[in-house]
Protein backbone atom coordinates (compact mmCIF):
# COMPACT_ATOMS: atom_id res chain seq x y z
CA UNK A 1 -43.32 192.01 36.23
CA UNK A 2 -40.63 191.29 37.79
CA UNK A 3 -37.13 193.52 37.61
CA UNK A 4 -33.80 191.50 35.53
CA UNK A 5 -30.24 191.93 35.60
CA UNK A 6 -28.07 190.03 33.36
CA UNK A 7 -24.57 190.24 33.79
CA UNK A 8 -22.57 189.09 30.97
CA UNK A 9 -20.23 189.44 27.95
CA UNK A 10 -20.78 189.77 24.45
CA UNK A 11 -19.25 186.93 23.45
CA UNK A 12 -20.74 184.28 26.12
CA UNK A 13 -22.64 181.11 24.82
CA UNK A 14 -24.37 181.04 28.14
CA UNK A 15 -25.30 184.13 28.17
CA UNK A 16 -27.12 183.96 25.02
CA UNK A 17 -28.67 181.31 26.03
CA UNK A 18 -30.31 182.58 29.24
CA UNK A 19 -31.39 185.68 27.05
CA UNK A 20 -33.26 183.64 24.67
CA UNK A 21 -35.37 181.90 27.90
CA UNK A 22 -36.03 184.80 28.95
CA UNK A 23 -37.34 185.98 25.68
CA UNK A 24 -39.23 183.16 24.86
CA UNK A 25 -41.44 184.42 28.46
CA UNK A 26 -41.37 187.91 26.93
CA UNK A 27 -39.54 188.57 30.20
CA UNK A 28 -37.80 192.55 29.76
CA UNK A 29 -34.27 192.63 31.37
CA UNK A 30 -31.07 194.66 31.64
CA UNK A 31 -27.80 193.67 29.81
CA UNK A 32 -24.75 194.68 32.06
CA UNK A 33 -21.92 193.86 29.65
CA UNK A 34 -19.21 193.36 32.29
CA UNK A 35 -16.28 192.33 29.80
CA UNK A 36 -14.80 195.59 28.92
CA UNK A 37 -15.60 197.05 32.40
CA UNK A 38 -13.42 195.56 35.59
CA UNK A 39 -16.00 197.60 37.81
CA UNK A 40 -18.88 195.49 36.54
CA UNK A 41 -16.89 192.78 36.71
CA UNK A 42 -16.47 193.28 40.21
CA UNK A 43 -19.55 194.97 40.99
CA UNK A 44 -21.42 191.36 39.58
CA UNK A 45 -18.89 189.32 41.96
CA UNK A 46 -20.01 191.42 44.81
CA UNK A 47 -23.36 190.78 44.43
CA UNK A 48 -23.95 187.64 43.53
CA UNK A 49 -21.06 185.81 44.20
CA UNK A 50 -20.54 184.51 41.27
CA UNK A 51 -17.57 185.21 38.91
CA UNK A 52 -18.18 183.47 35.61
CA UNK A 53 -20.99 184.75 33.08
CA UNK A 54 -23.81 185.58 33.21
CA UNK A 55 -24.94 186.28 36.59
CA UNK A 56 -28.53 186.46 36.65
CA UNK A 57 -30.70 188.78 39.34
CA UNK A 58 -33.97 188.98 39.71
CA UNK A 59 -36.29 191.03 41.99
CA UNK A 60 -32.37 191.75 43.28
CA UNK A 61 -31.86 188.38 44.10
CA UNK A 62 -29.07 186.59 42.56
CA UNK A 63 -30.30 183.21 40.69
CA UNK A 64 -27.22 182.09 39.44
CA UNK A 65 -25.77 181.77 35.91
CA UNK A 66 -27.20 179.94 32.63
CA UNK A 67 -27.55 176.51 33.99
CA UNK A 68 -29.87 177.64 37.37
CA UNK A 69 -31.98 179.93 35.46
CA UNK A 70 -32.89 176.36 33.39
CA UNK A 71 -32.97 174.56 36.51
CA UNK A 72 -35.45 176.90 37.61
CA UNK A 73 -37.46 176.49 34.34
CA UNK A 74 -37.73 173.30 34.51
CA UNK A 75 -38.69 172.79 38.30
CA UNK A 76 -41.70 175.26 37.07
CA UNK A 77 -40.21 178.23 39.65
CA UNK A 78 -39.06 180.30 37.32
CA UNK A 79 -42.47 181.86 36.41
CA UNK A 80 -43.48 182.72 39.61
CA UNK A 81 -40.05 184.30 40.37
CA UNK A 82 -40.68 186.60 37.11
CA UNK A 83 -44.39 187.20 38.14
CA UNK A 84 -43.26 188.10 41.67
């Protein structure tokens, strides 16, 4: 199975939202709360790019936030990036 990062806040929409995809594929991740934590913060930006919430890596590649992981899901690609 494939290794996920989530980088979010507590308090995101979004990021709820790309949690509950990823439970609905039973898919076991890691929650990086980066909203109390300016290292995080900036730790997330440096890695993926991205500075909004979430930030979503998997297999240590950065996917993008809420709206690509969909994307992804509904191309069909996101199953074979989880079973990677």
């Amino acid at each position: 199975m494939a290794k996920v990062v989530i980088y979010c806040t507590i308090t995101c929409p979004y990021c709820t939202m790309a949690k509950r995809l990823l439970d609905s594929k039973g898919v076991d991740y890691q929650v990086i709360d980066v909203g109390a934590d300016a290292s995080k913060w900036s730790e997330m930006s440096q890695l993926t790019g991205g500075n909004t919430v979430p930030q979503i890596v998997i297999n240590d590649q950065p996917v993008g936030g809420c709206d690509d992981l969909y994307e992804l899901e509904n191309k069909k690609e996101l199953d074979q990036l989880l079973e990677a």
